[in-house]
PDB file of N, CA and C in Angstrom:
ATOM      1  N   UNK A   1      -6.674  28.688   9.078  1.00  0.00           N
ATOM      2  CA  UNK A   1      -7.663  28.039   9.903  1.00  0.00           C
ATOM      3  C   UNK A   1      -7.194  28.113  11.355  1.00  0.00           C
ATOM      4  N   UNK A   2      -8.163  28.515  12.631  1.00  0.00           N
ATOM      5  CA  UNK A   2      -7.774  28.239  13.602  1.00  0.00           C
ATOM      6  C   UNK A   2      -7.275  27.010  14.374  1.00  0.00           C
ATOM      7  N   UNK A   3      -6.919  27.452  15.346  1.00  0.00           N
ATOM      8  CA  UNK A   3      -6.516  25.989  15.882  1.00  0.00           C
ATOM      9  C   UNK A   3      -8.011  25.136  16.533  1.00  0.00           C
ATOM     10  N   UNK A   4      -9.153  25.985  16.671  1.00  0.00           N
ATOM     11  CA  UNK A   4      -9.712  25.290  17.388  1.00  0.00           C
ATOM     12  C   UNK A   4     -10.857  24.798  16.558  1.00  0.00           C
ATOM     13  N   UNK A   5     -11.120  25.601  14.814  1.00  0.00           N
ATOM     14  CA  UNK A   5     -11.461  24.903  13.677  1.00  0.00           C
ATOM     15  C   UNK A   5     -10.553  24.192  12.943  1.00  0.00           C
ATOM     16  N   UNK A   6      -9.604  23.700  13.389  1.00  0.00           N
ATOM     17  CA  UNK A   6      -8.815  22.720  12.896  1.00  0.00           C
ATOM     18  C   UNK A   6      -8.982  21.041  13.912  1.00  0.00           C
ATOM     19  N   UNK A   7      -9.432  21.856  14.871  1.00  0.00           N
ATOM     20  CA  UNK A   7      -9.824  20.536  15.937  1.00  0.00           C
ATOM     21  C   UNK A   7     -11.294  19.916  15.850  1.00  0.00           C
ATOM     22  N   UNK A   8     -11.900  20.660  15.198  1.00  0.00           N
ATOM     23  CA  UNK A   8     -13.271  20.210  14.948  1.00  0.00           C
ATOM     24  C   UNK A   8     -13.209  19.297  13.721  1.00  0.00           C
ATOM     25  N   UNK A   9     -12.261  19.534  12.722  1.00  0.00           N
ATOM     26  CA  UNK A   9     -12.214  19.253  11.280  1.00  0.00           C
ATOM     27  C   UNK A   9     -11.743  17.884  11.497  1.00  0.00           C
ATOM     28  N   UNK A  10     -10.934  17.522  12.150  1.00  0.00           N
ATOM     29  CA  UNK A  10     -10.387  16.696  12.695  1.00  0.00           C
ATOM     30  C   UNK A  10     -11.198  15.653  13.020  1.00  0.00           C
ATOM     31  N   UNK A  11     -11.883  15.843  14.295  1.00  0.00           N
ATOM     32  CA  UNK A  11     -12.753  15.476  14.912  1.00  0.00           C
ATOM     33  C   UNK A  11     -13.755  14.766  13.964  1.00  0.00           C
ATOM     34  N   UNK A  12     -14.422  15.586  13.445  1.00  0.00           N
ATOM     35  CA  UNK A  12     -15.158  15.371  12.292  1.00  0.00           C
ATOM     36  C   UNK A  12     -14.660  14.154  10.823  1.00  0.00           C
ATOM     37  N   UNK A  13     -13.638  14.438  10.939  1.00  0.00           N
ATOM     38  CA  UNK A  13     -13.074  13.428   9.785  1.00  0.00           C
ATOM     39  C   UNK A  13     -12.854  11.901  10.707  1.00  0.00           C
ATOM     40  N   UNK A  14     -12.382  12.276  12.284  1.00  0.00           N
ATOM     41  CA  UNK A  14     -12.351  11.031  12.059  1.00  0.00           C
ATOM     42  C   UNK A  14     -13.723  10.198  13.114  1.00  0.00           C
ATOM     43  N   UNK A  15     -14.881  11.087  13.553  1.00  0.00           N
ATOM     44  CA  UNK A  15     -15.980  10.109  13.256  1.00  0.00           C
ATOM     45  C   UNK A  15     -15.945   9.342  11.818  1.00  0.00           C
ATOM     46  N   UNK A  16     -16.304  10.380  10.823  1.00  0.00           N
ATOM     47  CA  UNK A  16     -16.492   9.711   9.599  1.00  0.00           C
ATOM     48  C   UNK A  16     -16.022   8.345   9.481  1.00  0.00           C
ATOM     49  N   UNK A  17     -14.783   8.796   9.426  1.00  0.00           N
ATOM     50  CA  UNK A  17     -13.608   7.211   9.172  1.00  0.00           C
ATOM     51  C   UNK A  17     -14.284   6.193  10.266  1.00  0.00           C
ATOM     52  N   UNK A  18     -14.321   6.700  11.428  1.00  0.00           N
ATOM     53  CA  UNK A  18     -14.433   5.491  12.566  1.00  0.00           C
ATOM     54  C   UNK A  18     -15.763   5.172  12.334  1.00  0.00           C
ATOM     55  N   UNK A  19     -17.074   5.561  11.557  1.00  0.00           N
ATOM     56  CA  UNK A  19     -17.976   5.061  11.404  1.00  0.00           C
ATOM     57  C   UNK A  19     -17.792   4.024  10.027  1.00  0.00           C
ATOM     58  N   UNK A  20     -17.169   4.688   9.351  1.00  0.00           N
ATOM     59  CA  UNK A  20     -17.355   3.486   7.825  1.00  0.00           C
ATOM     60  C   UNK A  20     -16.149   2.065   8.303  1.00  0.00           C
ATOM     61  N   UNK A  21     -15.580   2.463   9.148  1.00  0.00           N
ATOM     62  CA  UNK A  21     -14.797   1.282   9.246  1.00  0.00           C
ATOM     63  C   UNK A  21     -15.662   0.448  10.286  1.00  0.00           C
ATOM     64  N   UNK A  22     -16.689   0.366  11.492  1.00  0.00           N
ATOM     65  CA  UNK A  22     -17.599   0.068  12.065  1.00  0.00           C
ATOM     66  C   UNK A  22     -18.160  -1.014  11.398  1.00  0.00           C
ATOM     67  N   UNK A  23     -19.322   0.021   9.907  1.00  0.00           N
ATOM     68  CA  UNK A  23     -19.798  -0.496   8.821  1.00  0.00           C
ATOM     69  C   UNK A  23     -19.089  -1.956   8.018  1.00  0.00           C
ATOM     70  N   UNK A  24     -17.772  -1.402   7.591  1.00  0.00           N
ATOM     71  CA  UNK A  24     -17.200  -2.289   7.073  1.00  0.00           C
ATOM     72  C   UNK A  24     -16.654  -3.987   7.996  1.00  0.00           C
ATOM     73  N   UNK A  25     -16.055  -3.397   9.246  1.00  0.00           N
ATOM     74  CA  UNK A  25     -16.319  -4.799  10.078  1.00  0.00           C
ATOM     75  C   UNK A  25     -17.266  -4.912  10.371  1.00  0.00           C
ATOM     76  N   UNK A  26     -18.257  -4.727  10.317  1.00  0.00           N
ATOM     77  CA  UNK A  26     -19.501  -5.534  10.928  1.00  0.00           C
ATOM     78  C   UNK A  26     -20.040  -6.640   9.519  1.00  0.00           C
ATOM     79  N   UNK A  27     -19.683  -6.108   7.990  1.00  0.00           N
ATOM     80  CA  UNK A  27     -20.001  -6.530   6.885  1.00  0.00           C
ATOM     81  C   UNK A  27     -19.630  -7.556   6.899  1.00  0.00           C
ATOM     82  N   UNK A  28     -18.291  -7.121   6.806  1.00  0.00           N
ATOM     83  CA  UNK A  28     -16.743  -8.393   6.451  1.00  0.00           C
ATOM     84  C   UNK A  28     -16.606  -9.102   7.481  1.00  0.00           C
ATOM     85  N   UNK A  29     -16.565  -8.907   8.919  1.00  0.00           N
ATOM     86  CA  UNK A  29     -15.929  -9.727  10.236  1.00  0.00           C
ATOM     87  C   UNK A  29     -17.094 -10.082  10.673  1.00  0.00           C
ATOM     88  N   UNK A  30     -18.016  -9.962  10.599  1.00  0.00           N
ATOM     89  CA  UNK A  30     -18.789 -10.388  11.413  1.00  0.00           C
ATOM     90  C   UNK A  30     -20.242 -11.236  11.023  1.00  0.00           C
ATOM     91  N   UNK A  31     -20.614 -10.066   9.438  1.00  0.00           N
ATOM     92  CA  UNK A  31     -21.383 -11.332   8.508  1.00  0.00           C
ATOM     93  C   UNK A  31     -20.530 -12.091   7.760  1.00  0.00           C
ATOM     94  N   UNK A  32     -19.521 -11.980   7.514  1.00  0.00           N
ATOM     95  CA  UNK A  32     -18.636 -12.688   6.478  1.00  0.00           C
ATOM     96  C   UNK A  32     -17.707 -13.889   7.146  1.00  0.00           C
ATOM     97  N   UNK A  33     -17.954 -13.647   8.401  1.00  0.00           N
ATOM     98  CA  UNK A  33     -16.892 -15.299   9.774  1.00  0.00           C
ATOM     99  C   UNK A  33     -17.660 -15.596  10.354  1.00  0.00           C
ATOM    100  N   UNK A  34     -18.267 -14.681  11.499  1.00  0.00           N
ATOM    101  CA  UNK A  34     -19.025 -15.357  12.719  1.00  0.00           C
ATOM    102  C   UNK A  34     -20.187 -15.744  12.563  1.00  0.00           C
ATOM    103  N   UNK A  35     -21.375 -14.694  12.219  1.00  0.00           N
ATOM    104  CA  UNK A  35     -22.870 -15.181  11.582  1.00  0.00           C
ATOM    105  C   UNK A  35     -23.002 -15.395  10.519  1.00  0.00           C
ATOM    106  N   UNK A  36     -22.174 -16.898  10.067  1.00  0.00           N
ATOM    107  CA  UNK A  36     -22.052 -16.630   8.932  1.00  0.00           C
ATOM    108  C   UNK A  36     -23.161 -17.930   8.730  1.00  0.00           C
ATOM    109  N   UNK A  37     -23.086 -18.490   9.499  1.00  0.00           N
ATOM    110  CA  UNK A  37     -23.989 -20.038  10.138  1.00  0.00           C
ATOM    111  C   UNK A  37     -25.661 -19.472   9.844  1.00  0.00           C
ATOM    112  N   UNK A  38     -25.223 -18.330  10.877  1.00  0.00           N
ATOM    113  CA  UNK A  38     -26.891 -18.110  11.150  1.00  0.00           C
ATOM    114  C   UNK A  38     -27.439 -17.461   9.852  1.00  0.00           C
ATOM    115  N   UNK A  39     -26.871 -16.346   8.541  1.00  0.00           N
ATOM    116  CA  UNK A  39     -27.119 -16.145   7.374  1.00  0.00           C
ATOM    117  C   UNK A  39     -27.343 -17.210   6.428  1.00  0.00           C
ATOM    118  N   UNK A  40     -26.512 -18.446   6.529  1.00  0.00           N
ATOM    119  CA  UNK A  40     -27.126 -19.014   5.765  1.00  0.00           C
ATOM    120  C   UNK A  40     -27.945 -20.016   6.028  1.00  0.00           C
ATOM    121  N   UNK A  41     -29.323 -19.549   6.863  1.00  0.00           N
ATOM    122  CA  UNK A  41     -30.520 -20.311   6.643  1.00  0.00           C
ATOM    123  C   UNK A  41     -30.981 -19.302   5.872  1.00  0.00           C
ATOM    124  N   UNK A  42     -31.009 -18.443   5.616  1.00  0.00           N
ATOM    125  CA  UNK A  42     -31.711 -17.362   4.573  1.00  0.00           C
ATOM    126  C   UNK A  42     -31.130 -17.365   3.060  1.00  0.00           C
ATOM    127  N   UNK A  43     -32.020 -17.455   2.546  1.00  0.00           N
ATOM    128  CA  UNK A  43     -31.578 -16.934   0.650  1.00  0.00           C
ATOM    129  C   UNK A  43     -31.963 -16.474  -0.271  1.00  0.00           C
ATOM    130  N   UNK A  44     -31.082 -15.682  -1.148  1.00  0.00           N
ATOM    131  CA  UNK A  44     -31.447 -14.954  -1.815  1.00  0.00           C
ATOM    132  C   UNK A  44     -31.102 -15.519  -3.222  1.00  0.00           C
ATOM    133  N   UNK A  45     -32.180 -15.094  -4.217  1.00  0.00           N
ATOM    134  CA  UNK A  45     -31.322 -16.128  -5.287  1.00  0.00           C
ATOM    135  C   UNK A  45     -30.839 -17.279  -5.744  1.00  0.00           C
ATOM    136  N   UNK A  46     -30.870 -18.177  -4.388  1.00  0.00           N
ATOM    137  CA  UNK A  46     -30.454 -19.223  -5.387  1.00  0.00           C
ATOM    138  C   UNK A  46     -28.847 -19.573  -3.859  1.00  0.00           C
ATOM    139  N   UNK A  47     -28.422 -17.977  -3.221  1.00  0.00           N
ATOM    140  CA  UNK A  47     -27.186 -17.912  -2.700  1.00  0.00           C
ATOM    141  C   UNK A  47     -27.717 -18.398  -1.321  1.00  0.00           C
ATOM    142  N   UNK A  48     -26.857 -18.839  -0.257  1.00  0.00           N
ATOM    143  CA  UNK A  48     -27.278 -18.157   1.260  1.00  0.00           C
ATOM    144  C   UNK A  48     -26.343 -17.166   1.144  1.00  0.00           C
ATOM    145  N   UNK A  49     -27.238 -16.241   2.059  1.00  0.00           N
ATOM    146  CA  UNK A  49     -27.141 -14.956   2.841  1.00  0.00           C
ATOM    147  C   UNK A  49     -25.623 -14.904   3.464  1.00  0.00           C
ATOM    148  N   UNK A  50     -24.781 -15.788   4.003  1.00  0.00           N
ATOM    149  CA  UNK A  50     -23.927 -15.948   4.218  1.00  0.00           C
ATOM    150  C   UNK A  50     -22.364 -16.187   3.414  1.00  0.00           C
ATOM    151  N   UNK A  51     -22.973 -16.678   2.921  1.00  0.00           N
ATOM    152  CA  UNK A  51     -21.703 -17.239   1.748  1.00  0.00           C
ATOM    153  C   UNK A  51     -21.365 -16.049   1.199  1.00  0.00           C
ATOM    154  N   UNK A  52     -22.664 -15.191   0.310  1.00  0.00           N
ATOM    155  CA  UNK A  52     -22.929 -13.860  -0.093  1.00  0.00           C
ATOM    156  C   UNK A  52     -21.928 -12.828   0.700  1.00  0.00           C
ATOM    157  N   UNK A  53     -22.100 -12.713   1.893  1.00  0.00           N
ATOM    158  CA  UNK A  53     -21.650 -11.882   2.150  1.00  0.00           C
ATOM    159  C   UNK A  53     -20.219 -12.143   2.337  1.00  0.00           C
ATOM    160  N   UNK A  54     -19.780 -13.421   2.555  1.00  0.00           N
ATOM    161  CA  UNK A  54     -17.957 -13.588   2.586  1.00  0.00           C
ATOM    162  C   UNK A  54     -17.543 -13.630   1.221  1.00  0.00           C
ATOM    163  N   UNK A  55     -18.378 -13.994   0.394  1.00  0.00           N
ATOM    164  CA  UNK A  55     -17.870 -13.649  -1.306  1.00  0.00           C
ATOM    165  C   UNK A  55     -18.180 -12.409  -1.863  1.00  0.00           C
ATOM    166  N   UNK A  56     -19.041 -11.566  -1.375  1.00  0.00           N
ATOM    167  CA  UNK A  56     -19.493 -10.559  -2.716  1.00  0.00           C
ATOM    168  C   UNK A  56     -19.980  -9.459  -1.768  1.00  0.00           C
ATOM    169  N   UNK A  57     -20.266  -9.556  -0.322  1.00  0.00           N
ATOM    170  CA  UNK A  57     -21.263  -8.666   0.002  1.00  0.00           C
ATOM    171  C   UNK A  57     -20.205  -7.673   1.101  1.00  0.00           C
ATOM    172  N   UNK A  58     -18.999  -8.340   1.223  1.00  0.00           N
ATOM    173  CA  UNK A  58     -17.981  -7.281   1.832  1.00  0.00           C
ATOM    174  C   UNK A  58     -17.352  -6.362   0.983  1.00  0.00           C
ATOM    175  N   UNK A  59     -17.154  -6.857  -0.485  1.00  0.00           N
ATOM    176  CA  UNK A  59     -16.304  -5.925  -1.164  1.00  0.00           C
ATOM    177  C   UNK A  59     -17.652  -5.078  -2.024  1.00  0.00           C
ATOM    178  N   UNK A  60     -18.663  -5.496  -2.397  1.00  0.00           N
ATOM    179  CA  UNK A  60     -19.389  -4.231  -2.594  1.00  0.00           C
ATOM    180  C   UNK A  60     -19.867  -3.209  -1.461  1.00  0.00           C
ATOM    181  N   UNK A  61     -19.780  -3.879  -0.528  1.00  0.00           N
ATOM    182  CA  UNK A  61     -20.141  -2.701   0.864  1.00  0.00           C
ATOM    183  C   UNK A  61     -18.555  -1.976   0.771  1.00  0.00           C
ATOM    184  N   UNK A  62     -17.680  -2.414   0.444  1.00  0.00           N
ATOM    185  CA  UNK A  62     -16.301  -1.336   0.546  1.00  0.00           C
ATOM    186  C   UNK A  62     -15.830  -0.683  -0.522  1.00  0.00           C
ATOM    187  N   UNK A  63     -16.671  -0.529  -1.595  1.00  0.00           N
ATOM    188  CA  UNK A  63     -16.722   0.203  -2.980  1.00  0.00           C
ATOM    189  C   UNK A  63     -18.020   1.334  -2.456  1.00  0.00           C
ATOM    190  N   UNK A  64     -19.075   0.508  -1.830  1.00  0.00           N
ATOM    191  CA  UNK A  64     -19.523   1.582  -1.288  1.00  0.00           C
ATOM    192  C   UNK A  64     -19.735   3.046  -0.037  1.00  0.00           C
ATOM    193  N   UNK A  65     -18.838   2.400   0.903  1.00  0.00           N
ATOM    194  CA  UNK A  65     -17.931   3.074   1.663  1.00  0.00           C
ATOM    195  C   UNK A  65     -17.007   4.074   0.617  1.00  0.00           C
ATOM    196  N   UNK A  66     -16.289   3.856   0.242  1.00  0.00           N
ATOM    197  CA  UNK A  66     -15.272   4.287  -0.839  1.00  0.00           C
ATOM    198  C   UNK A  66     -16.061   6.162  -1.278  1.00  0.00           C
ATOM    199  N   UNK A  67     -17.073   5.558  -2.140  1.00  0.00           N
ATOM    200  CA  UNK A  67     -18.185   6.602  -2.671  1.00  0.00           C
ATOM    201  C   UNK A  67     -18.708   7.842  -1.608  1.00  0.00           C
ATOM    202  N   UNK A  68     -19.551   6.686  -0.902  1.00  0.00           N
ATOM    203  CA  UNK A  68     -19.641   7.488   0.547  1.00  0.00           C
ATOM    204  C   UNK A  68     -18.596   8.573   1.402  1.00  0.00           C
ATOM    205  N   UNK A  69     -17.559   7.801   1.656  1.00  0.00           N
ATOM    206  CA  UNK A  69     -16.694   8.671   1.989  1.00  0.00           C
ATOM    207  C   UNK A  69     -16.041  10.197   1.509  1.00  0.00           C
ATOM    208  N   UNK A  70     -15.863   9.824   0.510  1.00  0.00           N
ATOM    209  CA  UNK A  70     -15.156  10.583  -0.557  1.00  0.00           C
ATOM    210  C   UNK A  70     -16.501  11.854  -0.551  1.00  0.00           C
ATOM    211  N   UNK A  71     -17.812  11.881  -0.800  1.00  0.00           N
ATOM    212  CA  UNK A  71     -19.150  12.698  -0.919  1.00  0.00           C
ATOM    213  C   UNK A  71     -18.644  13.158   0.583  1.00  0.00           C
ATOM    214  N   UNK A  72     -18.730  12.835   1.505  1.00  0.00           N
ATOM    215  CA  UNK A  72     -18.605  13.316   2.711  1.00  0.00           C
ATOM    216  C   UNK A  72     -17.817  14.043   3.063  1.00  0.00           C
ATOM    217  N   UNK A  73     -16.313  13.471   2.889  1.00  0.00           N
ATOM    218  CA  UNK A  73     -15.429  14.532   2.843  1.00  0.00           C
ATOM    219  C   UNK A  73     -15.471  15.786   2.389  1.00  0.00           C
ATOM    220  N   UNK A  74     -15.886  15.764   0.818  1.00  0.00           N
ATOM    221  CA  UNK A  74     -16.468  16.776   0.233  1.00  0.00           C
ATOM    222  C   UNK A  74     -17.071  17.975   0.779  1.00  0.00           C
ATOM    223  N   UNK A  75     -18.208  17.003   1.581  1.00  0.00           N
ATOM    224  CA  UNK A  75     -19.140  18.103   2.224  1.00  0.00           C
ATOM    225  C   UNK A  75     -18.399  18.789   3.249  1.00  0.00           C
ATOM    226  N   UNK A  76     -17.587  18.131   4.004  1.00  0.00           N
ATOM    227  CA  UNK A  76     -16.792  18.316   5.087  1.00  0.00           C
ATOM    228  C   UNK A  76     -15.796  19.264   5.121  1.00  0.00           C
ATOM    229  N   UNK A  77     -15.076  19.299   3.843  1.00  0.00           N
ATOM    230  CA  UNK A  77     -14.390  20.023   3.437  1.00  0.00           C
ATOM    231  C   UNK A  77     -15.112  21.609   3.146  1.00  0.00           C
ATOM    232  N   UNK A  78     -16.054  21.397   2.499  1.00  0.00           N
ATOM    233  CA  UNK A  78     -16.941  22.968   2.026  1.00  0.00           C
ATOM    234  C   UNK A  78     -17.151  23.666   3.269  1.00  0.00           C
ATOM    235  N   UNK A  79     -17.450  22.743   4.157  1.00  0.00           N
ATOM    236  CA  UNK A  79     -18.098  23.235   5.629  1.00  0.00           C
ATOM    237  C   UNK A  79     -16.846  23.845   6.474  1.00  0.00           C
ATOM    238  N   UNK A  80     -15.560  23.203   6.270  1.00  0.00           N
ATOM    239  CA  UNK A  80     -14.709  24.341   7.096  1.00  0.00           C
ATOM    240  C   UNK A  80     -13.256  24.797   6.291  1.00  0.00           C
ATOM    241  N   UNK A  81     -14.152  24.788   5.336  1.00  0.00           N
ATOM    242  CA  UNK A  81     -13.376  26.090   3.824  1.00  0.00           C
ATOM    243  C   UNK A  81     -11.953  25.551   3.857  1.00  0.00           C
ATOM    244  N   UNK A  82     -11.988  24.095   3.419  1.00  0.00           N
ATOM    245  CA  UNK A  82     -10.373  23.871   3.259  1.00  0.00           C
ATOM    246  C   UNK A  82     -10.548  22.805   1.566  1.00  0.00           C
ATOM    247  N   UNK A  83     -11.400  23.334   1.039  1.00  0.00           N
ATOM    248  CA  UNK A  83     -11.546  22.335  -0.126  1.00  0.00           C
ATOM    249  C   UNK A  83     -10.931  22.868  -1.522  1.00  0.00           C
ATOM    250  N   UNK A  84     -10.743  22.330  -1.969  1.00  0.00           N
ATOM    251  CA  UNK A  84     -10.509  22.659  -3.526  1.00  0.00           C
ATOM    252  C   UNK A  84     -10.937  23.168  -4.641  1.00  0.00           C
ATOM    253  N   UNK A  85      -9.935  23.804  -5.037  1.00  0.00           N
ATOM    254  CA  UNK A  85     -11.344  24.381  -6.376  1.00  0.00           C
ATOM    255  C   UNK A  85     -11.803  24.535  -7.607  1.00  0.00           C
TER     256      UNK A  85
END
């Protein structure tokens, strides 16, 4: 691989990362501590919206990150021929 498709690959991997980690604090830090007041006037179920998300709604958003990622890479990988086979 060149050096200057090795800088793209790069590049590329770590938007990825720096976007799902974005995702993930905004889930966990930010619905799950700070608005956590303002979520729970809303409900779902029976739950508030808030509570939800500091109990249950950060770690399924980071199982789903997980998935996500991993598909991406994938693709990422095919795209500058360093994948597995």
């Amino acid at each position: 691989m060149t050096s200057d498709k090795a800088q793209d690959y790069w590049k590329a991997n770590l938007r990825l990362v720096m976007g799902c980690l974005a995702v993930w604090f905004v889930v966990s830090f930010l619905f799950g501590v700070f608005l956590v007041d303002v979520l729970n006037t809303i409900s779902i179920g029976g739950y508030k919206l808030g509570f939800w998300f500091a109990q249950q709604g950060s770690i399924y958003t980071f199982v789903v990150l997980v998935f996500f990622y991993a598909s991406q890479m994938n693709k990422l990988d095919r795209k500058f021929d360093v994948h597995e086979d």
